[in-house]
N, C-alpha and C. Protein backbone atom coordinates (compact mmCIF):
# COMPACT_ATOMS: atom_id res chain seq x y z
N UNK A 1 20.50 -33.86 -33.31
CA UNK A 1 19.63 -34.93 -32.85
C UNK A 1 19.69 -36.07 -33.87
N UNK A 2 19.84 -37.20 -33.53
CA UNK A 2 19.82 -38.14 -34.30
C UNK A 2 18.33 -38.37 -34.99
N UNK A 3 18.13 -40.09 -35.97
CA UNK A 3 17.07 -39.83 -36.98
C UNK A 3 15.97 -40.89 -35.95
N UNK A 4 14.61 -40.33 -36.12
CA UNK A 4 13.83 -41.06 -35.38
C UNK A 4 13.87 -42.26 -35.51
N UNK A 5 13.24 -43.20 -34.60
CA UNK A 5 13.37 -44.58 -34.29
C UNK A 5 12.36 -44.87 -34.15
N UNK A 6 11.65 -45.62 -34.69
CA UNK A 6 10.03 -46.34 -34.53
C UNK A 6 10.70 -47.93 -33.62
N UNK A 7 10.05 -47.90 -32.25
CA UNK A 7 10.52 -49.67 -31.69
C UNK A 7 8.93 -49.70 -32.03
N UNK A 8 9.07 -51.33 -31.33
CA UNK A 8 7.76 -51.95 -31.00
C UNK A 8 6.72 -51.84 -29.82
N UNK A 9 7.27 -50.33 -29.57
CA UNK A 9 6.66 -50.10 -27.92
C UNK A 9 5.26 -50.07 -28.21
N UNK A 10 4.48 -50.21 -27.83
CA UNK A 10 2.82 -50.22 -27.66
C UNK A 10 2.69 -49.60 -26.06
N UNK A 11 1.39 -49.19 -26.26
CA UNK A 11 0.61 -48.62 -25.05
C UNK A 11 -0.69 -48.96 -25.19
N UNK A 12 -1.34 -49.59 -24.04
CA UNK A 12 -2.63 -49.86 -23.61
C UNK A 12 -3.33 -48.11 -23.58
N UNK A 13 -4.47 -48.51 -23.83
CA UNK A 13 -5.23 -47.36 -24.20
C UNK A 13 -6.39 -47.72 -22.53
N UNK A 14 -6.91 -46.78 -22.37
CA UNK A 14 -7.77 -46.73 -21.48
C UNK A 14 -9.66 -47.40 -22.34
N UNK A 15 -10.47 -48.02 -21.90
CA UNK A 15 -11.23 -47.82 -22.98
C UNK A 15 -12.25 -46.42 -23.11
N UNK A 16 -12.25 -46.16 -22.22
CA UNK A 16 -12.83 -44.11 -22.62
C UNK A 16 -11.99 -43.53 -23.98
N UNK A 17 -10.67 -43.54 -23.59
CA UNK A 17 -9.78 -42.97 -24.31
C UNK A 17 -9.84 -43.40 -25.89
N UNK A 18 -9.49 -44.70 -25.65
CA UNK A 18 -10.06 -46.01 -27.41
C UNK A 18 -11.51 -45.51 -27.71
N UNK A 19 -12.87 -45.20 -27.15
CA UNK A 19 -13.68 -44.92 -27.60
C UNK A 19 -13.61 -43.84 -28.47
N UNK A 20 -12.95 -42.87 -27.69
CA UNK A 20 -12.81 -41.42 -28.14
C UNK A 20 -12.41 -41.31 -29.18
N UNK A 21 -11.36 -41.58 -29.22
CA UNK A 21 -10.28 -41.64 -30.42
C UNK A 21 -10.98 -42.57 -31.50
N UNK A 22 -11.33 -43.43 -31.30
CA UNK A 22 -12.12 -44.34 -32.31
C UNK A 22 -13.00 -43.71 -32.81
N UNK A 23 -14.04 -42.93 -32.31
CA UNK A 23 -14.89 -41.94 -32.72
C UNK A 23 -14.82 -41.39 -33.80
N UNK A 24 -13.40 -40.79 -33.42
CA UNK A 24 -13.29 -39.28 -34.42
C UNK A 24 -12.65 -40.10 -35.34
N UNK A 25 -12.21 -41.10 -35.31
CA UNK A 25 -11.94 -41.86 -37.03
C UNK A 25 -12.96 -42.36 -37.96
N UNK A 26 -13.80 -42.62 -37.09
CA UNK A 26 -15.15 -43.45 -37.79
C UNK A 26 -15.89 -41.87 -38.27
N UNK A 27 -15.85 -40.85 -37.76
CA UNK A 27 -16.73 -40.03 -38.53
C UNK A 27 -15.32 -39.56 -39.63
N UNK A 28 -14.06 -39.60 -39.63
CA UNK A 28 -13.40 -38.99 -40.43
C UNK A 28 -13.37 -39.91 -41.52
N UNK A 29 -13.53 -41.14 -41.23
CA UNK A 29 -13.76 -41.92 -42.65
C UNK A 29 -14.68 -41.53 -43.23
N UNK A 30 -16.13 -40.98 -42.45
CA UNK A 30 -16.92 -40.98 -43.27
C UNK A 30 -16.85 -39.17 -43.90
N UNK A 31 -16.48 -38.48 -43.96
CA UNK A 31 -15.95 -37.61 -44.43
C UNK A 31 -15.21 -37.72 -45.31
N UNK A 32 -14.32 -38.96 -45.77
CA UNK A 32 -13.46 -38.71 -46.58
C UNK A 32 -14.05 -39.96 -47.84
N UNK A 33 -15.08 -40.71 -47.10
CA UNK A 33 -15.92 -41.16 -48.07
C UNK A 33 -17.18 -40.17 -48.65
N UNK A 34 -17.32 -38.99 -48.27
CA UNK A 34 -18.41 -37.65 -48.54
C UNK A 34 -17.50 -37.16 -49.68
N UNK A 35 -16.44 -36.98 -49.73
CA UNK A 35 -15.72 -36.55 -50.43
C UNK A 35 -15.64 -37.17 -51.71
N UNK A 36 -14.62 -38.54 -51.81
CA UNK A 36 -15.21 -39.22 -52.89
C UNK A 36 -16.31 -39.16 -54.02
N UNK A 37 -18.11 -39.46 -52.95
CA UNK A 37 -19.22 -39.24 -53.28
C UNK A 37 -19.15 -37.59 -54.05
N UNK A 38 -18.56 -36.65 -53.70
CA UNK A 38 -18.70 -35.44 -53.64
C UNK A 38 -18.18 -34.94 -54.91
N UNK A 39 -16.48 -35.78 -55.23
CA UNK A 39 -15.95 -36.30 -56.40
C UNK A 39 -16.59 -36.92 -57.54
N UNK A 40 -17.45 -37.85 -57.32
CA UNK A 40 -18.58 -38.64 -58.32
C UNK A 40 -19.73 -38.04 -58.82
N UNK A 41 -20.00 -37.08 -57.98
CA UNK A 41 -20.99 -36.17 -58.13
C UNK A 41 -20.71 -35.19 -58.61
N UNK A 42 -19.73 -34.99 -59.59
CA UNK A 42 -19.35 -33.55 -60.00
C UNK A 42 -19.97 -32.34 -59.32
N UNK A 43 -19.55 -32.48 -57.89
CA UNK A 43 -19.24 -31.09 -57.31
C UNK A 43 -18.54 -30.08 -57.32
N UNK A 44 -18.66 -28.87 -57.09
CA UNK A 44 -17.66 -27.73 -58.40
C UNK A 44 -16.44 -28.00 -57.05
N UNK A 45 -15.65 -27.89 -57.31
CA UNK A 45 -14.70 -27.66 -57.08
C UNK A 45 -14.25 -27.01 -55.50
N UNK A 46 -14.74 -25.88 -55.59
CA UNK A 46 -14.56 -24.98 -54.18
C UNK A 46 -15.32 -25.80 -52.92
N UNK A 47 -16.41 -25.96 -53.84
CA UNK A 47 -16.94 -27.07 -52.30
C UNK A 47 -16.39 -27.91 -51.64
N UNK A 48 -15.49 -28.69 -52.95
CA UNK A 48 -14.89 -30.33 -52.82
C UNK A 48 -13.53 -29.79 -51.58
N UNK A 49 -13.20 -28.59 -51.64
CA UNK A 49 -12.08 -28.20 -51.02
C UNK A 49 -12.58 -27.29 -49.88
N UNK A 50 -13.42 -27.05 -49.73
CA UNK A 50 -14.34 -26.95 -48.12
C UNK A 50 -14.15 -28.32 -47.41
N UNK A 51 -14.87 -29.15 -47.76
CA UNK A 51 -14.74 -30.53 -47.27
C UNK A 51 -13.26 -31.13 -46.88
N UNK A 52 -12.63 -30.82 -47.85
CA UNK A 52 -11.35 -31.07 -47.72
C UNK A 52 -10.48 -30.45 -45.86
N UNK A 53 -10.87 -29.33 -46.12
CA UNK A 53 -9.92 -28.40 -44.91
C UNK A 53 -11.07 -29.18 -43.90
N UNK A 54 -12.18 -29.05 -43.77
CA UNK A 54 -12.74 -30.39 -42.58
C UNK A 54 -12.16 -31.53 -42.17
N UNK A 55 -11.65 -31.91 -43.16
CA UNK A 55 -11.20 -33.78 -42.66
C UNK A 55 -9.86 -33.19 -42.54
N UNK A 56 -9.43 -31.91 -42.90
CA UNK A 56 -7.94 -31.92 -41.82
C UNK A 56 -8.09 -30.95 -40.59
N UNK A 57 -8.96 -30.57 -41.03
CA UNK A 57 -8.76 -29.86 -39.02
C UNK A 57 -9.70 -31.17 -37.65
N UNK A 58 -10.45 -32.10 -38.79
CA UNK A 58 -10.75 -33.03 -38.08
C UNK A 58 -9.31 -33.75 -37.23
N UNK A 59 -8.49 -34.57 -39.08
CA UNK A 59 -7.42 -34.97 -38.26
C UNK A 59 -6.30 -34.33 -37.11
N UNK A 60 -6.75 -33.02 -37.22
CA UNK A 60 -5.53 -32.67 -36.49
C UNK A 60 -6.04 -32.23 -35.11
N UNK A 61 -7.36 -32.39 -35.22
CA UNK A 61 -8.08 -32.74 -33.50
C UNK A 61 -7.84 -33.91 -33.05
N UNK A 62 -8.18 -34.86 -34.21
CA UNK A 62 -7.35 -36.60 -33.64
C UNK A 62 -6.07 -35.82 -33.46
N UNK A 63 -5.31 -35.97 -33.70
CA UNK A 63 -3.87 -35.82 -33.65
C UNK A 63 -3.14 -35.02 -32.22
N UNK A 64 -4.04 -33.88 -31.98
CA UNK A 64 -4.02 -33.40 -30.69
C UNK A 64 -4.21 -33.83 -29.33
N UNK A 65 -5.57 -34.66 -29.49
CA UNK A 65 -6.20 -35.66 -28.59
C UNK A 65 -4.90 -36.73 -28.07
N UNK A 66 -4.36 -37.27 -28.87
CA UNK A 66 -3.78 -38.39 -29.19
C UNK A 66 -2.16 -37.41 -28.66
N UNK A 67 -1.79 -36.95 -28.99
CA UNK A 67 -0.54 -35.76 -28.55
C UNK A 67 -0.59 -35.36 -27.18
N UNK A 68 -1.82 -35.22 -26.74
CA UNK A 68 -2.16 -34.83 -25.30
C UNK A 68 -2.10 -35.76 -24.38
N UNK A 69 -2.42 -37.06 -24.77
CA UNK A 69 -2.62 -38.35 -23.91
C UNK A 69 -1.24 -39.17 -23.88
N UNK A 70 -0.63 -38.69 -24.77
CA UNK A 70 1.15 -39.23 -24.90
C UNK A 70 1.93 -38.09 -23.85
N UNK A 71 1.64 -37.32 -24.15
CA UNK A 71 2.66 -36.69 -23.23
C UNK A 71 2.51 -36.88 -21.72
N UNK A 72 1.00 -36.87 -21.31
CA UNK A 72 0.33 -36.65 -20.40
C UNK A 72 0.96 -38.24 -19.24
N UNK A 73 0.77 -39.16 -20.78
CA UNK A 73 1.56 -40.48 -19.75
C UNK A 73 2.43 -41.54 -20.07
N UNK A 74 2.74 -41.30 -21.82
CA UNK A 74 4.45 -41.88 -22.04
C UNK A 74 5.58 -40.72 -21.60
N UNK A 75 4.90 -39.93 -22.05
CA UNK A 75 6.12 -38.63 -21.94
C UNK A 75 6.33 -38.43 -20.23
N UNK A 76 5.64 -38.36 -19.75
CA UNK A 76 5.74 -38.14 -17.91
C UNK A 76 6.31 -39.14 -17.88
N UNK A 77 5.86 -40.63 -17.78
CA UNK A 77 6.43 -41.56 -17.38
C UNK A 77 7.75 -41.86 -17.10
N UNK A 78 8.02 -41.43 -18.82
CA UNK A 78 9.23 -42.12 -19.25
C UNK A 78 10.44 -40.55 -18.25
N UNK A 79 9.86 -39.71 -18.56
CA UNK A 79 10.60 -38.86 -17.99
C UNK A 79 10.96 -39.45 -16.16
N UNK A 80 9.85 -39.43 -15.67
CA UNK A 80 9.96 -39.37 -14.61
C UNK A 80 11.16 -40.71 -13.90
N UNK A 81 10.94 -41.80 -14.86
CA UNK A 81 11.61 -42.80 -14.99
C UNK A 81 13.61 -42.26 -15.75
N UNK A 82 13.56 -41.23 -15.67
CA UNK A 82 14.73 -40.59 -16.29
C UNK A 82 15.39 -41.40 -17.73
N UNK A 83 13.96 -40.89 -18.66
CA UNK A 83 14.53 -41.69 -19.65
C UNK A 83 14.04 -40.47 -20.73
N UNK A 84 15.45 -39.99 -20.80
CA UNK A 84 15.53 -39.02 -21.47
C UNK A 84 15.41 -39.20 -22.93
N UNK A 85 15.16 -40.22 -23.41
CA UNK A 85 15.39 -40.67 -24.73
C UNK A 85 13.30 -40.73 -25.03
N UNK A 86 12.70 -40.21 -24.38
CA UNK A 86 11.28 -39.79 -24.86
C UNK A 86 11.17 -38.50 -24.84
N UNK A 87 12.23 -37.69 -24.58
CA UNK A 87 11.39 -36.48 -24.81
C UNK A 87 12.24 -35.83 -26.84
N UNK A 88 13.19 -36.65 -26.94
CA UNK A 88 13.90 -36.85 -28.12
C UNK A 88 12.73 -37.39 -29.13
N UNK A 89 12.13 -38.53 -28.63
CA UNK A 89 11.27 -38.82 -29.44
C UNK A 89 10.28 -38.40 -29.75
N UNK A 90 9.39 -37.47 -28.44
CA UNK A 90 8.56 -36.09 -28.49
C UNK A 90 8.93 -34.85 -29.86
N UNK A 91 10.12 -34.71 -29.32
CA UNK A 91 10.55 -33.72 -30.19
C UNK A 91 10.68 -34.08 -32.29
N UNK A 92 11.19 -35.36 -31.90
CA UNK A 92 11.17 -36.18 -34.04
C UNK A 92 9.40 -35.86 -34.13
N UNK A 93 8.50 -36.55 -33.21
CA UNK A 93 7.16 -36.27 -33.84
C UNK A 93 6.31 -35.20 -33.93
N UNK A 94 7.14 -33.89 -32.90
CA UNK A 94 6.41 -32.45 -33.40
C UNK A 94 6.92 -32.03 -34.70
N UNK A 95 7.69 -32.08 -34.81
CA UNK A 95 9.01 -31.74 -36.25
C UNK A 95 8.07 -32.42 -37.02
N UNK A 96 7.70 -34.08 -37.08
CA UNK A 96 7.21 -34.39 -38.35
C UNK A 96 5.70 -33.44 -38.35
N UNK A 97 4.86 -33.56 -37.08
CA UNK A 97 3.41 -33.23 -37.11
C UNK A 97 3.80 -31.51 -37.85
N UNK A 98 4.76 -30.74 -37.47
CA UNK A 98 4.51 -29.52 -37.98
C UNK A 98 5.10 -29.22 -39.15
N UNK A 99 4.64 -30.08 -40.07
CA UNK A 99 5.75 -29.48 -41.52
C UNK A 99 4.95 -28.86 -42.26
């Protein structure tokens, strides 16, 4: 397989969908600003890394969300449109998401 390709494609978001997703960033910032605080506060250690595995199983609920809604209608699309060159690109961003 050749090396991924970032174009300038964009996709309109639904605004349900933009809410959603917007959501779970605005509380993951603030999680990763708890952290910080959590950092400043000489918190022992084990805690600071509780918090930690939160803001990644957070991101990787964004990440799912966001994985689900691509396939569901760039990935169909483009397929259905016989454009085999999205499910190539499907495949570079599970490879990167699962390392």
């Amino acid at each position: 397989m050749g090396e991924c390709r970032h174009c300038d494609k964009k996709r309109v978001r639904s605004e349900e969908e933009l809410k959603s997703l917007s959501n779970r960033l605005c509380r993951i910032e603030g999680q990763v600003r708890g952290l910080r605080e959590m950092l400043n506060k000489d918190v022992y250690c084990p805690d600071i890394l509780v918090q930690v595995s939160a803001v990644k199983a957070a991101l990787n609920s964004f990440s799912k969300e966001l994985l689900s809604e691509h396939v569901r209608t760039c990935v169909a699309d483009g397929i259905r449109q016989g454009d085999d060159e999205v499910i190539d690109e499907l495949v570079c961003v599970l490879q990167k998401l699962l390392k």
